[in-house]
Protein backbone atom coordinates (compact mmCIF):
# COMPACT_ATOMS: atom_id res chain seq x y z
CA UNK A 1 -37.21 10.42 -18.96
CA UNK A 2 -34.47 9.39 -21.08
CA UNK A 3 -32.87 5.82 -20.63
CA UNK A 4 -29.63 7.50 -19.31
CA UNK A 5 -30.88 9.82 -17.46
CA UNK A 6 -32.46 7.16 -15.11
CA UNK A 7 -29.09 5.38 -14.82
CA UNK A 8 -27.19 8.83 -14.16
CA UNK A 9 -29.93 9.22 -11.24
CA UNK A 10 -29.42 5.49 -9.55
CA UNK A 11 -25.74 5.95 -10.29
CA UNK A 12 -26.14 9.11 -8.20
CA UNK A 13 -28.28 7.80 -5.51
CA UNK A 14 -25.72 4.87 -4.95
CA UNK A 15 -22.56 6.95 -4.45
CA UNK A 16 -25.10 9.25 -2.36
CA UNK A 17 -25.76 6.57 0.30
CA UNK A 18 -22.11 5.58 0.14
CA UNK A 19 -21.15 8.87 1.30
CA UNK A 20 -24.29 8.93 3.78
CA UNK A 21 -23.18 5.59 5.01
CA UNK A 22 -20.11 6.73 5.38
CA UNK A 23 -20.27 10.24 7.39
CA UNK A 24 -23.16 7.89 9.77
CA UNK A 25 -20.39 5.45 10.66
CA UNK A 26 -17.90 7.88 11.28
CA UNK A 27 -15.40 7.18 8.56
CA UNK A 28 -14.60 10.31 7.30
CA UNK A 29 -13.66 11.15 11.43
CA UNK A 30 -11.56 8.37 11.57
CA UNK A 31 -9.73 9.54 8.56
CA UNK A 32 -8.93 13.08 9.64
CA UNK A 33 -8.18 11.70 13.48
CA UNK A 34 -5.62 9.29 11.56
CA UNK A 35 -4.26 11.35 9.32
CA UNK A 36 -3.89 14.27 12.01
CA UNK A 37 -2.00 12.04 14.43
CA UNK A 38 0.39 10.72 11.78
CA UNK A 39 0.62 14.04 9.88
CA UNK A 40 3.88 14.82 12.13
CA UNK A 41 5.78 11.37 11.37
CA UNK A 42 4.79 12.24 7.82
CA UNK A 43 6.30 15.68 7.70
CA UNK A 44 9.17 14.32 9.70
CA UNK A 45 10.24 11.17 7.45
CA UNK A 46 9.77 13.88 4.52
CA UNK A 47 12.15 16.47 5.88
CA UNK A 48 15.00 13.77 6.38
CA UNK A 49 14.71 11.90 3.23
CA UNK A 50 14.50 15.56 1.53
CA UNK A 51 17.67 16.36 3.93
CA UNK A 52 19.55 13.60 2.97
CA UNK A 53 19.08 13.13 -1.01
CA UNK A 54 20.10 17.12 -0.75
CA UNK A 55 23.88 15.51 0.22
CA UNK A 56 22.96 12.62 -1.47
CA UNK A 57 21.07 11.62 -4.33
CA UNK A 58 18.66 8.90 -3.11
CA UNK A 59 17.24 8.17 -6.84
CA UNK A 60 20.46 7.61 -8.35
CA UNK A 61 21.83 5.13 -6.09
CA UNK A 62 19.08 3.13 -6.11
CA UNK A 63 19.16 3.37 -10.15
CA UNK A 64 22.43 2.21 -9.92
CA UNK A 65 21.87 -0.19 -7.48
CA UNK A 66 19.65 -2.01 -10.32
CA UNK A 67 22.57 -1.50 -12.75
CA UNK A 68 25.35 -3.12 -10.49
CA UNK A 69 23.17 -6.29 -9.01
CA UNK A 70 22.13 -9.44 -10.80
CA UNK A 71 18.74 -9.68 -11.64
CA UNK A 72 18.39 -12.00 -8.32
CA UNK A 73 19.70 -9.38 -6.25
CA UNK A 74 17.81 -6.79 -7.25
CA UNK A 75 14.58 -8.72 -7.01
CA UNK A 76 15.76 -9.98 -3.26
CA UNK A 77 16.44 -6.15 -2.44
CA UNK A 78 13.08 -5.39 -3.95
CA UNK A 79 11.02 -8.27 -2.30
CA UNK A 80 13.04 -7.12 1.15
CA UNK A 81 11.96 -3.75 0.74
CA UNK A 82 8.19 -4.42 -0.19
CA UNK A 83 8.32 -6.38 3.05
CA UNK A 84 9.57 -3.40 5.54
CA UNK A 85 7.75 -0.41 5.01
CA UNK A 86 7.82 -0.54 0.96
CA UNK A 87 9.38 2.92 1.02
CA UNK A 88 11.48 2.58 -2.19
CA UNK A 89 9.40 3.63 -5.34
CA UNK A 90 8.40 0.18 -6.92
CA UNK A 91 8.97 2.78 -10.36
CA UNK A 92 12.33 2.51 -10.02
CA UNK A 93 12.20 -1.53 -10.48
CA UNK A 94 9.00 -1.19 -12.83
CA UNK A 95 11.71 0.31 -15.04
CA UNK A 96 14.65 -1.94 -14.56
CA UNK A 97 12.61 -4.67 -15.40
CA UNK A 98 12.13 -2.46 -18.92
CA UNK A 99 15.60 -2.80 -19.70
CA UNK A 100 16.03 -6.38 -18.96
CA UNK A 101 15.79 -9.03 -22.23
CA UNK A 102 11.74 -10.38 -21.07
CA UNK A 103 10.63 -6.87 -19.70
CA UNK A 104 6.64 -8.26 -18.95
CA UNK A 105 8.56 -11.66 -17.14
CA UNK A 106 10.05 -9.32 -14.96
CA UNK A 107 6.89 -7.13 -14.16
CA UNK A 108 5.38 -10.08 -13.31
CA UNK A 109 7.87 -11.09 -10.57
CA UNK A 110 7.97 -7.60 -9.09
CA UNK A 111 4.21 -8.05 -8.85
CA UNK A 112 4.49 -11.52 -7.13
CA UNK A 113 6.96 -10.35 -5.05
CA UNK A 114 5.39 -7.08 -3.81
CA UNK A 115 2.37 -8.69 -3.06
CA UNK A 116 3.87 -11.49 -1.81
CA UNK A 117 5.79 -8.85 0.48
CA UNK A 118 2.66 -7.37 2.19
CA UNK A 119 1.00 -10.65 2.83
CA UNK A 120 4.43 -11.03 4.65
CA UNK A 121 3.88 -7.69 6.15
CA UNK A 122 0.08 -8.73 7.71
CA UNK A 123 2.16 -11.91 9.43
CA UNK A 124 4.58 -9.22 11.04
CA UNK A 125 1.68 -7.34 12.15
CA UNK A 126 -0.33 -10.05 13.53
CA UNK A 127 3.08 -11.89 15.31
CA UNK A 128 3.58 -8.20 16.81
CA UNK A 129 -0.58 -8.22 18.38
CA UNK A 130 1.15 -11.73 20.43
CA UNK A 131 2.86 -9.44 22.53
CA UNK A 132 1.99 -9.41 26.00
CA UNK A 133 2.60 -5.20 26.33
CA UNK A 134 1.10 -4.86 22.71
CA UNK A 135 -1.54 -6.65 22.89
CA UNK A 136 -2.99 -5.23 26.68
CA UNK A 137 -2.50 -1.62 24.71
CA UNK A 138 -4.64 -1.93 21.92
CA UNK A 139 -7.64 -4.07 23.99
CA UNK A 140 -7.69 -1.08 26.68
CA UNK A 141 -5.99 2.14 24.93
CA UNK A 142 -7.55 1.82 20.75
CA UNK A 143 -10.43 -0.61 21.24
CA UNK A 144 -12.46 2.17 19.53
CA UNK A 145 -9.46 2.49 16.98
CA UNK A 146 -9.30 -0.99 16.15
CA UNK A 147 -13.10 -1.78 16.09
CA UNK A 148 -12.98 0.91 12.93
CA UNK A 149 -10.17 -0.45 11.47
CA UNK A 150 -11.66 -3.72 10.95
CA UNK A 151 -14.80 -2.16 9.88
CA UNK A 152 -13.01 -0.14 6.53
CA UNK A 153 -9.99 -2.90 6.63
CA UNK A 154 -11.08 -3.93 2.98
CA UNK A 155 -10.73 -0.15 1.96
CA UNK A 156 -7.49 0.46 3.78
CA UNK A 157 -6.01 -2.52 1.89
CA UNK A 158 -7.53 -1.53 -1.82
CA UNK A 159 -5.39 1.99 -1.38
CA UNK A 160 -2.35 0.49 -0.22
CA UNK A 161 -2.69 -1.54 -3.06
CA UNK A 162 -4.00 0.56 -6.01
CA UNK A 163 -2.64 4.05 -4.64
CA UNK A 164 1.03 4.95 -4.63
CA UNK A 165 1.18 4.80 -0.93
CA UNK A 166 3.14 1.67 0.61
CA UNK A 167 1.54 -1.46 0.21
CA UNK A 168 3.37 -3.36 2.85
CA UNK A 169 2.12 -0.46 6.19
CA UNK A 170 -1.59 -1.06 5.19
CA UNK A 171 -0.84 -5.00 5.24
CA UNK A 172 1.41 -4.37 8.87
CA UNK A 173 -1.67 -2.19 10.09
CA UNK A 174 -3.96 -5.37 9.23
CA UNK A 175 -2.08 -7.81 10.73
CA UNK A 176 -2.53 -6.21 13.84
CA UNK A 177 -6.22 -5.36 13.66
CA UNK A 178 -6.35 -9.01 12.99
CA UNK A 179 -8.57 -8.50 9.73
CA UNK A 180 -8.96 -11.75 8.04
CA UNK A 181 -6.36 -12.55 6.04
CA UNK A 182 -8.71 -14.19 3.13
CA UNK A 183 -9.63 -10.34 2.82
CA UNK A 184 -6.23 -9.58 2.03
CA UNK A 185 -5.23 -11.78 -0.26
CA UNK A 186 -8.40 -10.67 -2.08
CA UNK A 187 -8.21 -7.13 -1.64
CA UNK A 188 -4.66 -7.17 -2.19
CA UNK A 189 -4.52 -8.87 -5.32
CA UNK A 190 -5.15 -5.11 -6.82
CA UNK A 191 -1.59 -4.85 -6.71
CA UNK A 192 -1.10 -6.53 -9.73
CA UNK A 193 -3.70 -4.34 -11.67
CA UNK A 194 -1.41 -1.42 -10.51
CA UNK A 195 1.74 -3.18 -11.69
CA UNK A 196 0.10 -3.59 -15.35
CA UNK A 197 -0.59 -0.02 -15.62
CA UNK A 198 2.48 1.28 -14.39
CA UNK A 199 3.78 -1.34 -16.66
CA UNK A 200 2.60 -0.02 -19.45
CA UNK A 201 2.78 3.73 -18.80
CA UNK A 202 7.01 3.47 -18.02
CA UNK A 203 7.17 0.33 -20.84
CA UNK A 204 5.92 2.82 -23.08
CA UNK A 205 8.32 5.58 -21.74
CA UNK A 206 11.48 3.92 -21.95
């Protein structure tokens, strides 16, 4: 058997038990039952956003929004938006900051700033578990929830992160599972390998 063949096999066997480990622990369950419950909210917060940029263009004021502002405003409305809900495309900024004079200076403070933003996010989350009401809900009501949550917490936190999904609602959803917040700092800091490619895909665009 050829050299490569025998890495091809253990490189097989390894995502093989990652998938068996996986479907044993119930992951791929906890997906589906998370993604079903919030699959109305979803298609709700689509239909109004598509609703409203149909009267009014969402995209362009934003755009012009980073034409308007000072390079401090725009980062403060940036760093304020990567905080609550991150729901503005960081794109839009990625490609401000390719206009302005240092274009990789300016990358560099979005990615501070929305990673900064989430770690604010997890403090939200965990300040929100200190409620009396809140916290009584989750022991009784999603102790199964939350004991899977901090289980694949690491994961959660790498998509948020790498995917374009928002950073800051994975960081909210770990504050209130309580995952450790060494965890994500660490698993978050794949924000700013995200922020280099993006970087240099609309760099190279512009």
């Amino acid at each position: 058997m050829k050299p490569e063949d025998t890495k091809s096999k253990a490189k097989k066997s390894k995502f093989q038990l990652l998938h068996q480990y996986y479907a044993y622990t119930g992951f791929y369950s906890f997906v589906w039952q998370a993604v079903k419950k919030a699959l109305p909210y979803i298609v709700g917060i689509v239909i109004l956003v598509y609703a409203v940029n149909h009267f009014f263009d969402i995209n362009q004021t934003l755009t012009h929004l980073t034409e308007v502002l000072p390079a401090y405003g725009v980062l403060s409305f940036f760093f304020v938006s990567e905080t609550l809900l991150g729901l503005v495309p960081p794109e839009i900024f990625i490609a401000w900051a390719g206009k302005m004079y240092s274009p990789w200076f300016y990358l560099g403070v979005l990615a501070v700033l929305s990673y900064g933003g989430g770690l604010v996010s997890y403090w939200m989350g965990l300040t929100i578990t200190k409620i009396p009401s809140v916290h009584n809900y989750m022991v009784v009501k999603m102790e199964k929830q939350l004991k899977n949550s901090k289980k694949w917490g690491g994961f959660l936190i790498m998509v948020g992160a790498v995917l374009p999904l928002p950073f800051s609602i994975a960081c909210l959803a770990a504050g209130i599972i309580e995952f450790p917040f060494k965890n994500v700092m660490l698993f978050g800091s794949l924000r700013f390998i995200r922020f280099a490619i993006y970087g240099i895909i609309i760099f190279s665009a512009l």
